[in-house]
Every structure is written in C-alpha cells, then in structure tokens.
PDB file of N, CA and C in Angstrom:
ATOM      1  N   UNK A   1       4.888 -23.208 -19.962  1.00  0.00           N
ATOM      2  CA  UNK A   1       4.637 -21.891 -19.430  1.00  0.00           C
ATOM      3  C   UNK A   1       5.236 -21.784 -18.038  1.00  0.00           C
ATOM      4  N   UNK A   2       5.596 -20.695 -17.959  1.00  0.00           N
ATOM      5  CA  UNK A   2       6.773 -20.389 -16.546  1.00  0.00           C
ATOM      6  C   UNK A   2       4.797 -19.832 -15.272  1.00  0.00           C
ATOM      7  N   UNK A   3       5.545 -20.401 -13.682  1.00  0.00           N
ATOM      8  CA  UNK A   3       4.927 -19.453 -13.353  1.00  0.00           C
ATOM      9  C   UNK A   3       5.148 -17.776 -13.035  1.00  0.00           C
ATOM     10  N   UNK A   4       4.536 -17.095 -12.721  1.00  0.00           N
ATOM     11  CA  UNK A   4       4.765 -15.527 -12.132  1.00  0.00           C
ATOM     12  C   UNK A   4       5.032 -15.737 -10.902  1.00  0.00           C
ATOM     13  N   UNK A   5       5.970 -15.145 -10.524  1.00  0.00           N
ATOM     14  CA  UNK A   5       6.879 -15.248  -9.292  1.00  0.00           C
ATOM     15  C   UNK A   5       5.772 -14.232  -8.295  1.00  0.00           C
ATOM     16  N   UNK A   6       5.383 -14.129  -7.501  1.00  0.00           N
ATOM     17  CA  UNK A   6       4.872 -13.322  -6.210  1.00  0.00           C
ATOM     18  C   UNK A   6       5.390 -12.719  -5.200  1.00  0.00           C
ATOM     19  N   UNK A   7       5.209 -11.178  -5.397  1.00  0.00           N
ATOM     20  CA  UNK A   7       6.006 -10.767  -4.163  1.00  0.00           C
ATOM     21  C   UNK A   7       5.562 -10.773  -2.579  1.00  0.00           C
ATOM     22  N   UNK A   8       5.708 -11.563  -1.686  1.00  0.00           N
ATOM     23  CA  UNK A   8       4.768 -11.421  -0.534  1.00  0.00           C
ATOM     24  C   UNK A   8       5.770 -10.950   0.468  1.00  0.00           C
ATOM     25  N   UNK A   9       6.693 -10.310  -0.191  1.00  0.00           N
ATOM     26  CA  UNK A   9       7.538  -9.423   0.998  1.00  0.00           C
ATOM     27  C   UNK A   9       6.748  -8.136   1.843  1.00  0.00           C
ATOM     28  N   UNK A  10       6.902  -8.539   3.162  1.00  0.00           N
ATOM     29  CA  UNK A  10       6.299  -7.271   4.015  1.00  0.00           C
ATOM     30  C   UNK A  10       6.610  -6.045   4.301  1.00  0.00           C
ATOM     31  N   UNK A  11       6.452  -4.912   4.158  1.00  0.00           N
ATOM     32  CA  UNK A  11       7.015  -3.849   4.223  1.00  0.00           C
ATOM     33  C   UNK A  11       6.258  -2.841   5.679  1.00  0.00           C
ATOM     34  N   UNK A  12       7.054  -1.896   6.245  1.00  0.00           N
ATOM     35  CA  UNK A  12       6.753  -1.239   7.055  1.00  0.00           C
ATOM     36  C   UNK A  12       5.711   0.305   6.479  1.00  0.00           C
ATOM     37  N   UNK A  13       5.135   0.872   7.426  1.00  0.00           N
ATOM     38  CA  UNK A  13       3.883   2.046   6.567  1.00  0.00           C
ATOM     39  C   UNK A  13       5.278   3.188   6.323  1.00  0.00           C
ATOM     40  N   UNK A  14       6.247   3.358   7.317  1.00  0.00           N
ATOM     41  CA  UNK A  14       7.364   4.230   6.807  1.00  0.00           C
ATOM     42  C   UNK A  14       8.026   3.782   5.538  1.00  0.00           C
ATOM     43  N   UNK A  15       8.432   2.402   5.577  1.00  0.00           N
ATOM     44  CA  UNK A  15       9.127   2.215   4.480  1.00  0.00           C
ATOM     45  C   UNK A  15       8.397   2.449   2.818  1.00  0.00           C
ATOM     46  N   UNK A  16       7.352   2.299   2.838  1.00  0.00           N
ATOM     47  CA  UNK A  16       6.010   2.463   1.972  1.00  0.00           C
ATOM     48  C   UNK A  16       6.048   3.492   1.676  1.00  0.00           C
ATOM     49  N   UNK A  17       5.975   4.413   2.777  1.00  0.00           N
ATOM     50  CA  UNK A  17       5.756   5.971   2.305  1.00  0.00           C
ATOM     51  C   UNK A  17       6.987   6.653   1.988  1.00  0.00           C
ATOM     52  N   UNK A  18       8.300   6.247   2.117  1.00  0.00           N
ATOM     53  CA  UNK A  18       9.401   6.049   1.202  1.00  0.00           C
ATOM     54  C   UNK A  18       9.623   5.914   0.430  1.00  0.00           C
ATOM     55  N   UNK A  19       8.797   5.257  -0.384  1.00  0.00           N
ATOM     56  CA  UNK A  19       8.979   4.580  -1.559  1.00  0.00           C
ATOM     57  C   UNK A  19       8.885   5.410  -2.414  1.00  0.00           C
ATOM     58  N   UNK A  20       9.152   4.992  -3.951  1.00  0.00           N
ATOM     59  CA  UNK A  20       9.000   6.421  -4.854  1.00  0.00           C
ATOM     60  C   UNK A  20       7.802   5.855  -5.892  1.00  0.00           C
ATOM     61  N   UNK A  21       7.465   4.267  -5.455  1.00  0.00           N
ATOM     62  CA  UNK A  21       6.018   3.911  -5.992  1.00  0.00           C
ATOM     63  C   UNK A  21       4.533   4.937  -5.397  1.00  0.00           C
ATOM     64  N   UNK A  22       5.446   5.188  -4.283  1.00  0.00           N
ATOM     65  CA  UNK A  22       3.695   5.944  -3.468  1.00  0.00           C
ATOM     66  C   UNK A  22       4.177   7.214  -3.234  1.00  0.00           C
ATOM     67  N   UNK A  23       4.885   7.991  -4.087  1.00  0.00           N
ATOM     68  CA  UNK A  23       5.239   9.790  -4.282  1.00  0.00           C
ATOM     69  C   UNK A  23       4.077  10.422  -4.379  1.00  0.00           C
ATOM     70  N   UNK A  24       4.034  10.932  -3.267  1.00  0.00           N
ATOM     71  CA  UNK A  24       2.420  12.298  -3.703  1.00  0.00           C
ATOM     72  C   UNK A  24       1.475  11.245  -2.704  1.00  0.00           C
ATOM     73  N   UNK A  25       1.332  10.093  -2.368  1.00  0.00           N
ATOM     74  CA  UNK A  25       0.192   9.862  -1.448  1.00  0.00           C
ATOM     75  C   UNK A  25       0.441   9.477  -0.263  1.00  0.00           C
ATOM     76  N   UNK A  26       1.291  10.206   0.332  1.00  0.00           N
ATOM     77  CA  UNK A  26       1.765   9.829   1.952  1.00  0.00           C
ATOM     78  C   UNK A  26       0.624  10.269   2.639  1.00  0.00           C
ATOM     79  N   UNK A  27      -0.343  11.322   2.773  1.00  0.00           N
ATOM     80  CA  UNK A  27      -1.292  11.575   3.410  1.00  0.00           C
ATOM     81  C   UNK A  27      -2.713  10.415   3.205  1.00  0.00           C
ATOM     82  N   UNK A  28      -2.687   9.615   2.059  1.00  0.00           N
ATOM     83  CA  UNK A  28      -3.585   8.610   2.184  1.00  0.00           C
ATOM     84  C   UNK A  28      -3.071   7.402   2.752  1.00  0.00           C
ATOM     85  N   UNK A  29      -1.540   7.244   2.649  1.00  0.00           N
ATOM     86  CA  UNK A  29      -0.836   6.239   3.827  1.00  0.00           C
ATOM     87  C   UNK A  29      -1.028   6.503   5.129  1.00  0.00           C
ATOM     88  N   UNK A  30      -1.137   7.155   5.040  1.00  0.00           N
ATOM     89  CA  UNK A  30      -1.240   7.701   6.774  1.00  0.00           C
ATOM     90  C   UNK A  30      -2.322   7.454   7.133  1.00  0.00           C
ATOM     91  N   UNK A  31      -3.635   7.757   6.817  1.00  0.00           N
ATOM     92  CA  UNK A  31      -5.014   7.239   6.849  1.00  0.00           C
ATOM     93  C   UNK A  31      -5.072   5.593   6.941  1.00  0.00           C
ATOM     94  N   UNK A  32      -4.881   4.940   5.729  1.00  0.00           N
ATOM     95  CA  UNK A  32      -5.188   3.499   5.530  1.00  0.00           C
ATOM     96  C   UNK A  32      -3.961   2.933   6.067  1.00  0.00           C
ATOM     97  N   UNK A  33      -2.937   3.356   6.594  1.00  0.00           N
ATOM     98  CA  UNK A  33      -2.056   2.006   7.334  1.00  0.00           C
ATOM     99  C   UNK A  33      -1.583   2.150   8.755  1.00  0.00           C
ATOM    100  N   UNK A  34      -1.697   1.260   9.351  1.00  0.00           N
ATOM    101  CA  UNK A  34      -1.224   1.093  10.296  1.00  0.00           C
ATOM    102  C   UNK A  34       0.127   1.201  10.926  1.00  0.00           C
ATOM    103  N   UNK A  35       0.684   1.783  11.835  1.00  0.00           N
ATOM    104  CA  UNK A  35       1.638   2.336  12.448  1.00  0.00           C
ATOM    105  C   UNK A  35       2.878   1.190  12.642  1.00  0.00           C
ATOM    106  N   UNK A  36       2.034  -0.307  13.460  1.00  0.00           N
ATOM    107  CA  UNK A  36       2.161  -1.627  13.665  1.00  0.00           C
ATOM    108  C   UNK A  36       2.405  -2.751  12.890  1.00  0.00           C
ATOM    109  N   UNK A  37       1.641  -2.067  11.877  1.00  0.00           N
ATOM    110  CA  UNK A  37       1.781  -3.473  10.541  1.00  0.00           C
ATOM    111  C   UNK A  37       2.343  -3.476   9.583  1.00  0.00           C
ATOM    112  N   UNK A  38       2.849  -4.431   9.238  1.00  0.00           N
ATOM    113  CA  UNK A  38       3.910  -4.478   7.567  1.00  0.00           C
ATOM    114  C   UNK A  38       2.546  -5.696   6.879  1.00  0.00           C
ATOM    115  N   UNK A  39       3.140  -4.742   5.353  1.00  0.00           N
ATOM    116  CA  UNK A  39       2.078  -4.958   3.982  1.00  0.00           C
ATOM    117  C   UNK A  39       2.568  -5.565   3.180  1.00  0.00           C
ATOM    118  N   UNK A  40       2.032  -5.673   2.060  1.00  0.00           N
ATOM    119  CA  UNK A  40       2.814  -5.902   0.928  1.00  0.00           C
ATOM    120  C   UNK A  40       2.305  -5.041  -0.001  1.00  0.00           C
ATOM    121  N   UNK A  41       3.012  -4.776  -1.337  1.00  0.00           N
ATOM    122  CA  UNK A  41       2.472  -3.936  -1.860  1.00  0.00           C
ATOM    123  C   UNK A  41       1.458  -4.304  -2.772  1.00  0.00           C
ATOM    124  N   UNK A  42       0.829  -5.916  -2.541  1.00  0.00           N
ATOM    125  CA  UNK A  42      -0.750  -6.104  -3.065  1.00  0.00           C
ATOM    126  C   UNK A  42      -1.876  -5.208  -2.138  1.00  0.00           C
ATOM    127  N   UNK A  43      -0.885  -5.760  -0.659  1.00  0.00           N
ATOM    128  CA  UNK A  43      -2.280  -5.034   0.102  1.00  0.00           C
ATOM    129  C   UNK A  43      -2.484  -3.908  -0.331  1.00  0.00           C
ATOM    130  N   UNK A  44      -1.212  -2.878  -0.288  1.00  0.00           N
ATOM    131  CA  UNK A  44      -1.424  -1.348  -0.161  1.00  0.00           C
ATOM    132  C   UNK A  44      -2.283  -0.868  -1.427  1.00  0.00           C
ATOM    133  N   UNK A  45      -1.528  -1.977  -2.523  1.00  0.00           N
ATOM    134  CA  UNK A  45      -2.779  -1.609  -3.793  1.00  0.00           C
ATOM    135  C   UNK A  45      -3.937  -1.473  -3.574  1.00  0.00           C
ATOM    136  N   UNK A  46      -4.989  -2.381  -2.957  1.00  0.00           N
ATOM    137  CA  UNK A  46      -5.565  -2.771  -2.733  1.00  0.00           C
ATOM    138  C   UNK A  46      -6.142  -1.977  -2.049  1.00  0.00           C
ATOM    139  N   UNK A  47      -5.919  -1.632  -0.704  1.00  0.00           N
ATOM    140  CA  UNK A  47      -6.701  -0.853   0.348  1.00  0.00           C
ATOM    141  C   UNK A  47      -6.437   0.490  -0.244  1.00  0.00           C
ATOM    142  N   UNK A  48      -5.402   1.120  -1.032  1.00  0.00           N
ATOM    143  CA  UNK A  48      -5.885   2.312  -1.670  1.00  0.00           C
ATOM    144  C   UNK A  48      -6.835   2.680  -2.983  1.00  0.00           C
ATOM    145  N   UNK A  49      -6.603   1.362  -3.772  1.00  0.00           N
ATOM    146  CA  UNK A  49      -7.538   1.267  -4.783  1.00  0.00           C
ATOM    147  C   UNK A  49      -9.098   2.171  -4.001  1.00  0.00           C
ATOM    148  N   UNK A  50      -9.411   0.542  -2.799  1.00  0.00           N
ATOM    149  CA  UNK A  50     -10.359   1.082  -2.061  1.00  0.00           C
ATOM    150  C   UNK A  50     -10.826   2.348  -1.563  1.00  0.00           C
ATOM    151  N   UNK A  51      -9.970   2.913  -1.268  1.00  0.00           N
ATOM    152  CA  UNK A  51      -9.811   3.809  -0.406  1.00  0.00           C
ATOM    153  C   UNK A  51     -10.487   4.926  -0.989  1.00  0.00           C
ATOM    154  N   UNK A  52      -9.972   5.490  -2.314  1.00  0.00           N
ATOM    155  CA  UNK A  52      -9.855   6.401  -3.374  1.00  0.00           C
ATOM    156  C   UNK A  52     -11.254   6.279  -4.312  1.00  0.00           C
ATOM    157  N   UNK A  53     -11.820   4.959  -4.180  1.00  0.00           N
ATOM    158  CA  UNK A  53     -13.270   4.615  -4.806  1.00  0.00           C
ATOM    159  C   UNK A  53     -14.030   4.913  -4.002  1.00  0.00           C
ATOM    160  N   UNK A  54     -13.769   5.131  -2.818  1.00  0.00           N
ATOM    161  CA  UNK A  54     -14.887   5.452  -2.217  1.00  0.00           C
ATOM    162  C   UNK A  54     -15.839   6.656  -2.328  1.00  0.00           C
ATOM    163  N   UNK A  55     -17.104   6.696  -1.721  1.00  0.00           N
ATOM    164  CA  UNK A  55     -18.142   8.064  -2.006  1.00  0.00           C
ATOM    165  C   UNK A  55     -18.006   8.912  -0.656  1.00  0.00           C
ATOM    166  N   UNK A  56     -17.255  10.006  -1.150  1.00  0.00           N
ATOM    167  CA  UNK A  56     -17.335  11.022  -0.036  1.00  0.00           C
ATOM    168  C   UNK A  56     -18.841  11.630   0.478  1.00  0.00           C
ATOM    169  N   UNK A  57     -18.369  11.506   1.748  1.00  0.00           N
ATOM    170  CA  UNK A  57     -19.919  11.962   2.576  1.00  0.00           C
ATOM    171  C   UNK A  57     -20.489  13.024   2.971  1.00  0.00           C
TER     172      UNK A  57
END
C-alpha cells in the first residue's frame, strides 16, 4: 500500500481568497483569517468547517 502524499504547503488569506476552491466565501475569509498568516488548505477547511457550525447568537 502506497502512502497519501500531504499537502502542507502554506498559502497567503489573499491567495486563498483567490482561489476558485473558496468562490462565494471571501466574506467568511475575511472573518476567520488572518491578514499575517499563511494556511494550508487543511487549516482553512477546518476553521471554516468550524466557523459555519457554529450557533448564531
């Protein structure tokens, strides 16, 4: 059995919201990422998964 290769390339919150994986949610990028920090696109999964589960208040 082969392993699964991992992408842990970092990406910028512009380059992200570029992307045509995250079309239609640049306004929740903008919220959950940081200006400063490069991601990967586990994190961004991730903290939007979160993000979007959450209970509005």
């Amino acid at each position: 059995m082969g392993k699964e290769k991992i992408d842990l390339t970092k990406h910028t919150k512009e380059a992200i919201k570029a992307s045509s994986r995250y079309l239609g949610h640049g306004d929740v990028l903008d919220v959950i990422l940081d200006d400063d920090t490069a991601y990967s696109i586990g994190e961004v999964d991730g903290l939007m998964d979160e993000f979007l589960k959450r209970e509005v208040e």
